[in-house]
Protein backbone atom coordinates (compact mmCIF):
# COMPACT_ATOMS: atom_id res chain seq x y z
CA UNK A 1 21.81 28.34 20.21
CA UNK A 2 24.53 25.67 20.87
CA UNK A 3 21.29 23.36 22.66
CA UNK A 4 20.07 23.82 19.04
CA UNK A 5 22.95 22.75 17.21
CA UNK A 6 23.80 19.90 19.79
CA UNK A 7 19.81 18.17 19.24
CA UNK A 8 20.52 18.61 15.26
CA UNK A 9 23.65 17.59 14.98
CA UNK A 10 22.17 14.22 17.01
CA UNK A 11 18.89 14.27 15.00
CA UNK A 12 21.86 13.89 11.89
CA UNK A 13 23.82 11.30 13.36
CA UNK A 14 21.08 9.28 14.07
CA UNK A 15 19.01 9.77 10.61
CA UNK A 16 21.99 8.80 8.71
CA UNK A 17 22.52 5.54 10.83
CA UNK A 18 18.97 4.47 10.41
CA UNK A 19 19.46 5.21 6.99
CA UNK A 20 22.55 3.04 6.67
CA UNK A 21 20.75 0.15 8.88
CA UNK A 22 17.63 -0.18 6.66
CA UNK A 23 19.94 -0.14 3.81
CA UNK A 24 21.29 -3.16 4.49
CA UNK A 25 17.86 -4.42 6.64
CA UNK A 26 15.85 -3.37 3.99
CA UNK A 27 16.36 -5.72 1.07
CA UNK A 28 16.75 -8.57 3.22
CA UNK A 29 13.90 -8.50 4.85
CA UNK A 30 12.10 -7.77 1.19
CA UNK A 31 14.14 -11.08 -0.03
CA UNK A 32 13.20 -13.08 2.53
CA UNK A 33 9.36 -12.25 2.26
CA UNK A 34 9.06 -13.00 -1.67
CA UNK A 35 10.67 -16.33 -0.86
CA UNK A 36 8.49 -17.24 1.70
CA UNK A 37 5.38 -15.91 -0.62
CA UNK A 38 7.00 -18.42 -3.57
CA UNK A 39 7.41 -21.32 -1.35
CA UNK A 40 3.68 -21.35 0.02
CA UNK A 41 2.24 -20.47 -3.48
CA UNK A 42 4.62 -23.16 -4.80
CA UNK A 43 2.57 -25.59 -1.80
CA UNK A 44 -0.60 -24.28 -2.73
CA UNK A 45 -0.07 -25.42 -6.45
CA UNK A 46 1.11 -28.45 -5.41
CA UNK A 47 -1.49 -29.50 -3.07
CA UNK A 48 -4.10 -28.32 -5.96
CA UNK A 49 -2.07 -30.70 -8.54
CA UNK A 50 -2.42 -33.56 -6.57
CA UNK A 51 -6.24 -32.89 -5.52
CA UNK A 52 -7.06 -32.66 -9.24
CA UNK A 53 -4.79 -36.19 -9.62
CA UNK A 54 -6.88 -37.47 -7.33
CA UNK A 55 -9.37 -37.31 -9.67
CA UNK A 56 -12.56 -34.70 -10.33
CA UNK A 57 -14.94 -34.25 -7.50
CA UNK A 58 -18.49 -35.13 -7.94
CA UNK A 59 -20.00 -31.61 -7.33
CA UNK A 60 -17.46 -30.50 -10.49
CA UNK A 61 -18.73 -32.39 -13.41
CA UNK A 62 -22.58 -31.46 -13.15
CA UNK A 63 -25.00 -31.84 -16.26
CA UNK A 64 -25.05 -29.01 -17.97
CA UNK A 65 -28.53 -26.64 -16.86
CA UNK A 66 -28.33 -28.64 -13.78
CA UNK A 67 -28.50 -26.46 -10.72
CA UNK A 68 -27.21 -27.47 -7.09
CA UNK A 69 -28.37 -25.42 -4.45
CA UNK A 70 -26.08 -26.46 -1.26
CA UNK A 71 -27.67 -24.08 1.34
CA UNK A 72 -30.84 -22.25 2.12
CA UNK A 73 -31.00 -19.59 4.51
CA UNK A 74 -33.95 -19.65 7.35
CA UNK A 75 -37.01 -17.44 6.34
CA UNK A 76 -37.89 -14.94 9.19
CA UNK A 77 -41.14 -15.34 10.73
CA UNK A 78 -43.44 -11.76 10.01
CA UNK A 79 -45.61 -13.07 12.13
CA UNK A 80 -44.31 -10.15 15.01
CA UNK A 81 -43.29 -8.09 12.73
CA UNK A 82 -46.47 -6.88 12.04
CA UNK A 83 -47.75 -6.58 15.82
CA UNK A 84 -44.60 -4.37 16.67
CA UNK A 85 -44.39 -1.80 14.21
CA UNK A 86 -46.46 0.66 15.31
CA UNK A 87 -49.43 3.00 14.17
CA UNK A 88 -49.75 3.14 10.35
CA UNK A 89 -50.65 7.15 9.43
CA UNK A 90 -52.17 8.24 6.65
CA UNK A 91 -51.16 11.09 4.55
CA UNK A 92 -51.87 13.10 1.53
CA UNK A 93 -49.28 14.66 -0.86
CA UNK A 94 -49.97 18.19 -1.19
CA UNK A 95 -48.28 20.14 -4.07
């Protein structure tokens, strides 16, 4: 019984100073992120401003109904395909 009351009376102590350590670690840390999010969105805008000051980019001021296809995937040859897939069975539904 008194091993019992010894490990909880520990287990107290040292919830209550965790408690008071990510009181004060908490919002700090918190703080300190959102700043850091503010400053590298603030970047972000700014290095968009001056892109756009630069002035627009060719690919952005297409003709209307105009269409700009910038990549086309490789087609797969079916050329194997059909060699390795097998016996074909035929079958009937039956109801």
């Amino acid at each position: 019984m008194a091993g019992f009351l010894k490990f909880l009376f520990i287990a107290i102590v040292v919830l209550w100073i965790v408690r008071l350590i990510a009181s004060r670690l908490l919002p700090w840390l918190l703080r300190r992120f959102a700043t850091k999010m503010q400053e590298q969105a603030y970047r972000e805008f700014q290095a968009q401003s001056q892109r756009q000051a630069r002035g627009p980019r060719e690919h952005q001021r297409k003709a209307e109904g105009k269409i700009n296809i910038e990549y086309i995937p490789p087609k797969p040859s079916n050329e194997r395909g059909s060699k390795e897939a097998g016996e074909f069975v035929d079958f009937e539904e039956v109801k």
